[in-house]
Protein backbone atom coordinates (compact mmCIF):
# COMPACT_ATOMS: atom_id res chain seq x y z
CA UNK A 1 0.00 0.00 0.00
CA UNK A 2 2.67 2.13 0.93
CA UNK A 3 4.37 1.64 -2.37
CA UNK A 4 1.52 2.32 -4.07
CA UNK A 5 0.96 5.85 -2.27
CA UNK A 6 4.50 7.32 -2.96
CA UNK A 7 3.85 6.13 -6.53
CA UNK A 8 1.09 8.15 -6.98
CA UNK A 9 3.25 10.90 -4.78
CA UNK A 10 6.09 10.67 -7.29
CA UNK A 11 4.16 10.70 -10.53
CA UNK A 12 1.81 13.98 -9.21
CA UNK A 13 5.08 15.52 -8.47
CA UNK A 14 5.96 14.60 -11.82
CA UNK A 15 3.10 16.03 -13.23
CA UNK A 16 2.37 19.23 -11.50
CA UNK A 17 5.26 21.39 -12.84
CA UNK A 18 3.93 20.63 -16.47
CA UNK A 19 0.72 22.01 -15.54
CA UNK A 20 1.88 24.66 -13.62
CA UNK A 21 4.18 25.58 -17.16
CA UNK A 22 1.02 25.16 -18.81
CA UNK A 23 -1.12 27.85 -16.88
CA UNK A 24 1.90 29.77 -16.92
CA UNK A 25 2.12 29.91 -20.88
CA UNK A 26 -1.69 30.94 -21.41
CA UNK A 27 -1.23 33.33 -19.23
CA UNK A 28 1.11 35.24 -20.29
CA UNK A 29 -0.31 34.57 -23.65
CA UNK A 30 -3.48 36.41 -21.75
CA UNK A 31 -2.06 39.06 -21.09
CA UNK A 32 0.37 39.66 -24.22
CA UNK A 33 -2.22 39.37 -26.62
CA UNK A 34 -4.31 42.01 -24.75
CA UNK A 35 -1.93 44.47 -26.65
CA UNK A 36 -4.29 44.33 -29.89
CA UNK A 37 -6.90 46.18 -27.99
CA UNK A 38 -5.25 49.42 -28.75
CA UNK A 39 -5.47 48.06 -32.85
CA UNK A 40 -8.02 50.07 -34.78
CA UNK A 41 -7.11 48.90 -38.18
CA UNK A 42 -4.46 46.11 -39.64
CA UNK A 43 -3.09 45.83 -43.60
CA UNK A 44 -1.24 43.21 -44.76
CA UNK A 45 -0.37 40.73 -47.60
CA UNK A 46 -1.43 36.90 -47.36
CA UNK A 47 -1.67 33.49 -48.98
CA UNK A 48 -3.77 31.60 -48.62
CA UNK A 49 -2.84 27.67 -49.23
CA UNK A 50 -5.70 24.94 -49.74
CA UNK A 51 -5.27 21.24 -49.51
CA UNK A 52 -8.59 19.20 -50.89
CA UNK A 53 -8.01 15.40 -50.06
CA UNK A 54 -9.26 14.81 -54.09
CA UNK A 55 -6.00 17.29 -55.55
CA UNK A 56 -2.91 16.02 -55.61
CA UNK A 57 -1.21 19.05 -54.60
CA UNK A 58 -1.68 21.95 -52.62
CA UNK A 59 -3.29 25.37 -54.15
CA UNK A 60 -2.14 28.61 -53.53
CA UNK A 61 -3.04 32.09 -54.57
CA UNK A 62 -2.50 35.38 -52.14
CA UNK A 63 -4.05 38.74 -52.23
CA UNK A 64 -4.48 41.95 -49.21
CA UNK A 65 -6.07 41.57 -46.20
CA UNK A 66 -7.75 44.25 -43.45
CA UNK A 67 -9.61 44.23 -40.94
CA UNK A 68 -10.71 47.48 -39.33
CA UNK A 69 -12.67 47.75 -35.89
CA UNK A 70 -15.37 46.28 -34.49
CA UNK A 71 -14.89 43.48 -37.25
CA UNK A 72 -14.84 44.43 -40.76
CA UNK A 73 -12.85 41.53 -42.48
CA UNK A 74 -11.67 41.29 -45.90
CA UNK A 75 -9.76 39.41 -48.07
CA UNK A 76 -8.83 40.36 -51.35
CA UNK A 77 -7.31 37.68 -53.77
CA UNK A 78 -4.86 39.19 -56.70
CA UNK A 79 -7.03 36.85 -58.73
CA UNK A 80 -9.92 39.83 -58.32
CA UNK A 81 -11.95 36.49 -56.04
CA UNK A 82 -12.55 38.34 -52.09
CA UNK A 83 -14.19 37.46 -49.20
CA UNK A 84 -15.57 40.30 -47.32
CA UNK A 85 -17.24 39.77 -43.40
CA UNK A 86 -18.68 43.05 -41.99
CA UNK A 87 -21.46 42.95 -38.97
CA UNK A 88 -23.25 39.46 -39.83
CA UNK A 89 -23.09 39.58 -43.82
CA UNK A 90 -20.26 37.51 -45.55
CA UNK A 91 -19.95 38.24 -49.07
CA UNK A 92 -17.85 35.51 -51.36
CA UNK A 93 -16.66 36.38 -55.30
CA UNK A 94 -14.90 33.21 -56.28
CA UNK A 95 -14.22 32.30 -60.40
CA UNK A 96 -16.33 35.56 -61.31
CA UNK A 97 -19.48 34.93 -59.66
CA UNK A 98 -20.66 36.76 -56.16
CA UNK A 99 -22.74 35.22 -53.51
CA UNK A 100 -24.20 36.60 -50.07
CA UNK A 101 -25.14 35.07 -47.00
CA UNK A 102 -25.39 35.51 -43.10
CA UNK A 103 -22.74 34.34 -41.23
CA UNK A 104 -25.09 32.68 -38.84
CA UNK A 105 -26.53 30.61 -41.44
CA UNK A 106 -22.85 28.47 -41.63
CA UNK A 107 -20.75 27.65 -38.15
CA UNK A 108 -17.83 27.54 -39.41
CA UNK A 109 -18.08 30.75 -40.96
CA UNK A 110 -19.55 32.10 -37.51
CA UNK A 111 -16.41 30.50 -35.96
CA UNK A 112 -13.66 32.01 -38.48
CA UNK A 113 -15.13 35.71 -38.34
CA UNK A 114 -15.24 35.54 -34.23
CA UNK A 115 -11.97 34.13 -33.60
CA UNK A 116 -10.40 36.29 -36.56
CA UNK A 117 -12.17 39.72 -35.12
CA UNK A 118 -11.10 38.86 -31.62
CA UNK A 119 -7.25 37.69 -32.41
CA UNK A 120 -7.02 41.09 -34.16
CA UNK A 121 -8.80 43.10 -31.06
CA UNK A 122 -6.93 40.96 -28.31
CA UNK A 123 -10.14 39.56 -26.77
CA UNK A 124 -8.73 36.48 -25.66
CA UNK A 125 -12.39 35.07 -23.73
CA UNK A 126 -13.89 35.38 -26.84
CA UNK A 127 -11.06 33.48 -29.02
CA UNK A 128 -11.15 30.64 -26.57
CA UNK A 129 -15.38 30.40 -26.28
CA UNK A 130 -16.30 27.22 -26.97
CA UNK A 131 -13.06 25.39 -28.06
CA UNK A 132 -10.94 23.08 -25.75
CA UNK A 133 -7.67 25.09 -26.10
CA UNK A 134 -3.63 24.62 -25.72
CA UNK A 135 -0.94 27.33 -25.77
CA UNK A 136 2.45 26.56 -26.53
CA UNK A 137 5.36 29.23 -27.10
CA UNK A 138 9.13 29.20 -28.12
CA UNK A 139 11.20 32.18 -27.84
CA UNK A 140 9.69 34.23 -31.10
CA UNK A 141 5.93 32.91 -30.86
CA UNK A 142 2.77 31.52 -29.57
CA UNK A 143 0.81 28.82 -30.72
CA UNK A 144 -2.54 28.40 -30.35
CA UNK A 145 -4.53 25.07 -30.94
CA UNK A 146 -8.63 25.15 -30.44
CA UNK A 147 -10.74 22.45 -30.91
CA UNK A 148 -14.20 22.82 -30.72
CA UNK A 149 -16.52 21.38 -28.17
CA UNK A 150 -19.84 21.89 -30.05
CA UNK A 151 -20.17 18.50 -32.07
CA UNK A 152 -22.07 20.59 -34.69
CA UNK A 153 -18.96 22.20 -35.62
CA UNK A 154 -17.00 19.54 -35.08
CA UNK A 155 -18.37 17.84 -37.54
CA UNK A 156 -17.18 20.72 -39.65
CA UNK A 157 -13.93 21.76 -38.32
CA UNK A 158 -11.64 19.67 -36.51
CA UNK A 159 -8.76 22.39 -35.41
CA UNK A 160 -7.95 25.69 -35.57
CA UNK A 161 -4.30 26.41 -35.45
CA UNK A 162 -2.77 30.09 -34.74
CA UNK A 163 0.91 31.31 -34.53
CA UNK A 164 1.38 34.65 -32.83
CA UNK A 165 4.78 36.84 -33.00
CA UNK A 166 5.53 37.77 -29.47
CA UNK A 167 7.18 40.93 -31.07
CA UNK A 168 4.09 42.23 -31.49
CA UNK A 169 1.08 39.97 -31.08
CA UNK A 170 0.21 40.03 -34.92
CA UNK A 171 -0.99 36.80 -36.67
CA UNK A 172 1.74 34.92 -38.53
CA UNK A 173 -0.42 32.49 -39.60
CA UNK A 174 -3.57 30.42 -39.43
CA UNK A 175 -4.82 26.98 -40.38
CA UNK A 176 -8.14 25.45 -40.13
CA UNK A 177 -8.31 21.57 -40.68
CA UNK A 178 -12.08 20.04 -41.48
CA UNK A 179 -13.16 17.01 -40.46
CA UNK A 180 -11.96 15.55 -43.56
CA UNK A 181 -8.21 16.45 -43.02
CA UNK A 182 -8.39 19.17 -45.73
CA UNK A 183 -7.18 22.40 -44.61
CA UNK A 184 -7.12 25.69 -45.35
CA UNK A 185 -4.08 27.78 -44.29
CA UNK A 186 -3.60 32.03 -44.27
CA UNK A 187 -0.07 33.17 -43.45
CA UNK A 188 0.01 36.98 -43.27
CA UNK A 189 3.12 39.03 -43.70
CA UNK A 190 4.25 42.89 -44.01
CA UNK A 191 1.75 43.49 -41.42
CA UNK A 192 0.78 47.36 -40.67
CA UNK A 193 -1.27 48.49 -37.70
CA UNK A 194 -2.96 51.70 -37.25
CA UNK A 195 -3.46 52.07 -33.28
């Protein structure tokens, strides 16, 4: 019995500084990314990288991006294809033809806008709502892994994957995997902030 006890002693011990490192990573991640609050307005290039299961290779085409306060997203492909979010409208041209729709009529749309708006406005309760999350950092970033807890939309989305700059809390890049295994994947660069 006795054995048994200062097994379970050693392996908590074990344990506990992991989880301590843990807490201590998302919160400092907390508080760091807290910083965007003072972010009225970002510009920036991106690609964006797509990889569809039924291709046999990835595609890739890049464009601008912004996103100005209190959540006015868009993307605009060099290909003249965007994808504009403002308040709950979502707007799509893709291969020359334009479509329109709520963002509340698809979760995962609902999901990309919130956690997009709130990354870029440092509202870290509202990035985390509704996902089981883990924080991990090296000495130039954070990354952020959320998977959601609504079965609805995971059905739809397996993870969402984020990598933060520590230099200045911008978005390096972001991937969201489906439940398929496809992914799609932004990566942002020559990032400009208007504060």
């Amino acid at each position: 019995m006795r054995n048994r006890i200062g097994i379970i002693a050693m392996l908590a011990a074990m344990l506990l500084p992991t989880s301590l490192k843990a807490q201590d990573v998302e919160a400092r991640f907390a508080e760091d990314i807290q910083k965007n609050a003072e972010i009225t307005a970002i510009n920036c290039d991106f690609t964006q990288t797509r990889c569809v299961s039924v291709l046999a290779s990835e595609v890739s085409k890049s464009g601008k991006f912004s996103f100005r306060r209190p959540g006015d997203i868009s993307l605009d492909f060099n290909d003249g294809d965007f994808i504009h979010m403002s308040g709950e409208n979502f707007e799509i041209r893709s291969d020359g033809r334009t479509s329109a729709v709520k963002v509340n009529s698809n979760p995962m749309l609902k999901e990309l806008k919130r956690v997009l708006s709130s990354c870029m406005s440092g509202d870290v309760e509202t990035i985390m709502a509704g996902f089981d999350t883990s924080v991990s950092e090296t000495a130039k970033t954070y990354s952020l892994v959320l998977t959601p807890k609504n079965k609805r939309a995971g059905s739809m989305m397996k993870s969402m994957e984020m990598e933060f700059a520590k230099s200045d809390m911008s978005l390096n890049w972001m991937k969201m995997t489906e439940a398929s295994d496809d992914y799609t994947k932004y990566t942002f660069t020559n990032k400009k902030f208007t504060r």
